[in-house]
Protein backbone atom coordinates (compact mmCIF):
# COMPACT_ATOMS: atom_id res chain seq x y z
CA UNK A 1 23.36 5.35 -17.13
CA UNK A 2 22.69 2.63 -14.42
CA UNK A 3 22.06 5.35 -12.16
CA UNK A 4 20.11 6.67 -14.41
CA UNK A 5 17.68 3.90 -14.86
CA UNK A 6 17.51 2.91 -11.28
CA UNK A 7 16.35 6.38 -10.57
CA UNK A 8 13.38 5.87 -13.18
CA UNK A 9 12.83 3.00 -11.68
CA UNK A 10 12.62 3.98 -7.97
CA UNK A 11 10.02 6.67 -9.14
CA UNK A 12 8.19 4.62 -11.24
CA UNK A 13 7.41 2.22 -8.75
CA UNK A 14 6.94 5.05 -5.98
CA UNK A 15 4.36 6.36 -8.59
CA UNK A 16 2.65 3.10 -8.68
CA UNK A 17 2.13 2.45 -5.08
CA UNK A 18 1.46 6.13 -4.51
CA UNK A 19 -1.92 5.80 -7.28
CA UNK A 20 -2.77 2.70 -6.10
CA UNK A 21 -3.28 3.75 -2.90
CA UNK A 22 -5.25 6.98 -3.71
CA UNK A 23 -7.23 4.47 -6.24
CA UNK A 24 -8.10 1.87 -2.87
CA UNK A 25 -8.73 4.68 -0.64
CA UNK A 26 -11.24 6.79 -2.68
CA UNK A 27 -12.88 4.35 -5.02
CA UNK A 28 -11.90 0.27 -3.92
CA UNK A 29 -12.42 0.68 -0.02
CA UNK A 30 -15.45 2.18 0.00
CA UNK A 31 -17.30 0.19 -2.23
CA UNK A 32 -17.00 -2.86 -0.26
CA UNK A 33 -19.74 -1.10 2.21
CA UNK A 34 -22.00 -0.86 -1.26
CA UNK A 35 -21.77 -4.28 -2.20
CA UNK A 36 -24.62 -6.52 -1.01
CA UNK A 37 -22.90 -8.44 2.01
CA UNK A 38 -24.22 -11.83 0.44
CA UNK A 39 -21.88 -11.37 -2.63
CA UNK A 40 -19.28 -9.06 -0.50
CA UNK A 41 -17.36 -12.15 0.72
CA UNK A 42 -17.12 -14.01 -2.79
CA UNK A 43 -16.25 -10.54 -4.45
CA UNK A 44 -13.44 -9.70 -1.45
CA UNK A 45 -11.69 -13.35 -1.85
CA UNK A 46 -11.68 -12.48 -5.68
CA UNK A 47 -10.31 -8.61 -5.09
CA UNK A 48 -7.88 -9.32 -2.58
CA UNK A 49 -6.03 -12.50 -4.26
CA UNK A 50 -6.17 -10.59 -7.76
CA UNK A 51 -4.34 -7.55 -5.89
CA UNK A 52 -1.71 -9.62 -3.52
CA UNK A 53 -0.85 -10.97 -7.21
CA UNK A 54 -0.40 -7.38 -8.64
CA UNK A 55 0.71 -5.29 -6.07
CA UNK A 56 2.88 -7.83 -3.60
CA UNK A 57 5.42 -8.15 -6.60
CA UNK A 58 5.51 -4.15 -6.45
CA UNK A 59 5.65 -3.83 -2.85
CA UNK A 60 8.52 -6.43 -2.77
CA UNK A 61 10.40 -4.19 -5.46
CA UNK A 62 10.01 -0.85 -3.22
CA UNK A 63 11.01 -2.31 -0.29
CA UNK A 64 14.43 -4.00 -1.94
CA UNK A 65 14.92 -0.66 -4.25
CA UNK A 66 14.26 2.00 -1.43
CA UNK A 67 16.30 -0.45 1.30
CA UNK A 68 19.18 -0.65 -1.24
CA UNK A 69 19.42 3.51 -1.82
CA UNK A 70 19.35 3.63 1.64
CA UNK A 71 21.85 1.11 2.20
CA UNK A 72 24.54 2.11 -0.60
CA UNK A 73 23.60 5.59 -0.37
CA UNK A 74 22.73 6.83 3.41
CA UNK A 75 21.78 10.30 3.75
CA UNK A 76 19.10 11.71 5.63
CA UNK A 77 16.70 11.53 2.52
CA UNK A 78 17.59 7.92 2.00
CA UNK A 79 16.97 7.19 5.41
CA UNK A 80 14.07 9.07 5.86
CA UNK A 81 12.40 7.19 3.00
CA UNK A 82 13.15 3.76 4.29
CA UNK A 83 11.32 4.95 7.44
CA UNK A 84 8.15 5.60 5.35
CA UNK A 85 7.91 2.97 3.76
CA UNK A 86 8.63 0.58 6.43
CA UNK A 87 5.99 2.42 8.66
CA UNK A 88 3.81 1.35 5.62
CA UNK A 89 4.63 -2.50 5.67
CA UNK A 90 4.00 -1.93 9.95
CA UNK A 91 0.74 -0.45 9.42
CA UNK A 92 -0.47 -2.68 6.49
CA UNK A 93 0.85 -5.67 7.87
CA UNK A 94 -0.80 -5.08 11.82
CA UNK A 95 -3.99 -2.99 10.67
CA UNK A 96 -4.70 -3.54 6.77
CA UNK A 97 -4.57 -7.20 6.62
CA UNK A 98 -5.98 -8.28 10.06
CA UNK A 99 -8.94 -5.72 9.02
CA UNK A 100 -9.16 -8.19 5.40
CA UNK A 101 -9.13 -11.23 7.25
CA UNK A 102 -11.91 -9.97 9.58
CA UNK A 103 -14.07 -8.71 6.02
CA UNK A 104 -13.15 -13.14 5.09
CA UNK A 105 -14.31 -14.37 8.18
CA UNK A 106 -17.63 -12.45 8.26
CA UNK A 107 -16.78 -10.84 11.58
CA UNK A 108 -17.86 -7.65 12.17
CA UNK A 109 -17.81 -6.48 8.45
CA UNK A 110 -19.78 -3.73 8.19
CA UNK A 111 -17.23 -2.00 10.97
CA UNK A 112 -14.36 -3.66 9.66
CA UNK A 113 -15.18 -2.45 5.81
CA UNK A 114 -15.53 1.49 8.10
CA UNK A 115 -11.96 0.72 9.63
CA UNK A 116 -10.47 0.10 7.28
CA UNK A 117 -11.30 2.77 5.07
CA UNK A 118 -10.32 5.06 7.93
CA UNK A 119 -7.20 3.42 8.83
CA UNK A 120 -5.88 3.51 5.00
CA UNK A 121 -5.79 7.31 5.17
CA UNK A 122 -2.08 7.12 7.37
CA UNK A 123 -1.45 4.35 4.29
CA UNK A 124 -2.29 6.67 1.93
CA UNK A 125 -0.34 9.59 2.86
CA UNK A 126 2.70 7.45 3.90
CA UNK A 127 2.55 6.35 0.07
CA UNK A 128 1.98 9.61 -1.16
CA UNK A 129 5.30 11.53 1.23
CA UNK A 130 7.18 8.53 -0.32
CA UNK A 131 6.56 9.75 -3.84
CA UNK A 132 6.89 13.43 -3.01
CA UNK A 133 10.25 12.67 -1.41
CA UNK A 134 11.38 12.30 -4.67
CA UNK A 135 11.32 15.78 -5.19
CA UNK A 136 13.20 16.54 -2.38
């Protein structure tokens, strides 16, 4: 039953982060290059504090749930898995974030907004192998 329910909850959460990303990367990202760079910086602050609230709780479960399959249960899937998703955390935490910061700082926006909607796609499909590998 435990089993069970952790299993749910792995793909649940592997679900969330797997629409969330499709959500950023075809709708969120690229409407920061349609909003009027005046309001773009109040708006950003706003978006990305609202989200960190949301989605860092989320991200924090994935990485303890997927890290503790892996850890109890090590098998080439298991493993596998902990590799995508901690190729995730590398890319958002040395590409996604410094890209946000630059958007906050007014530097370079207009190229930073184009990075990092090109950048997310790796994000993206990390995200979505993650859920897949469910499946598997």
């Amino acid at each position: 039953m435990i089993a069970a329910f952790s299993q749910c909850l792995v793909f649940s959460v592997d679900f969330v982060m797997c629409v969330f990303l499709w959500l950023v990367q075809l709708i969120i990202y690229p409407s920061f290059s349609v909003i009027d760079l005046s309001k773009l910086n109040s708006w950003h602050l706003k978006y990305t504090k609202r989200v960190g609230l949301i989605m860092g709780p989320i991200m924090i479960l994935q990485i303890f749930l997927v890290g503790s399959v892996a850890y109890y249960e090590p098998n080439g899937i298991t493993i596998f898995r902990l590799i995508i998703l901690l190729s995730c955390w590398v890319l958002t935490v040395l590409i996604s974030v410094p890209l946000h910061r630059k958007i906050e700082n007014r530097i370079d926006v207009t190229q930073s907004i184009e990075a990092l909607v090109k950048t997310n796609w790796s994000r993206t499909a990390l995200w979505t192998i993650l859920y897949l590998s469910n499946f598997a």
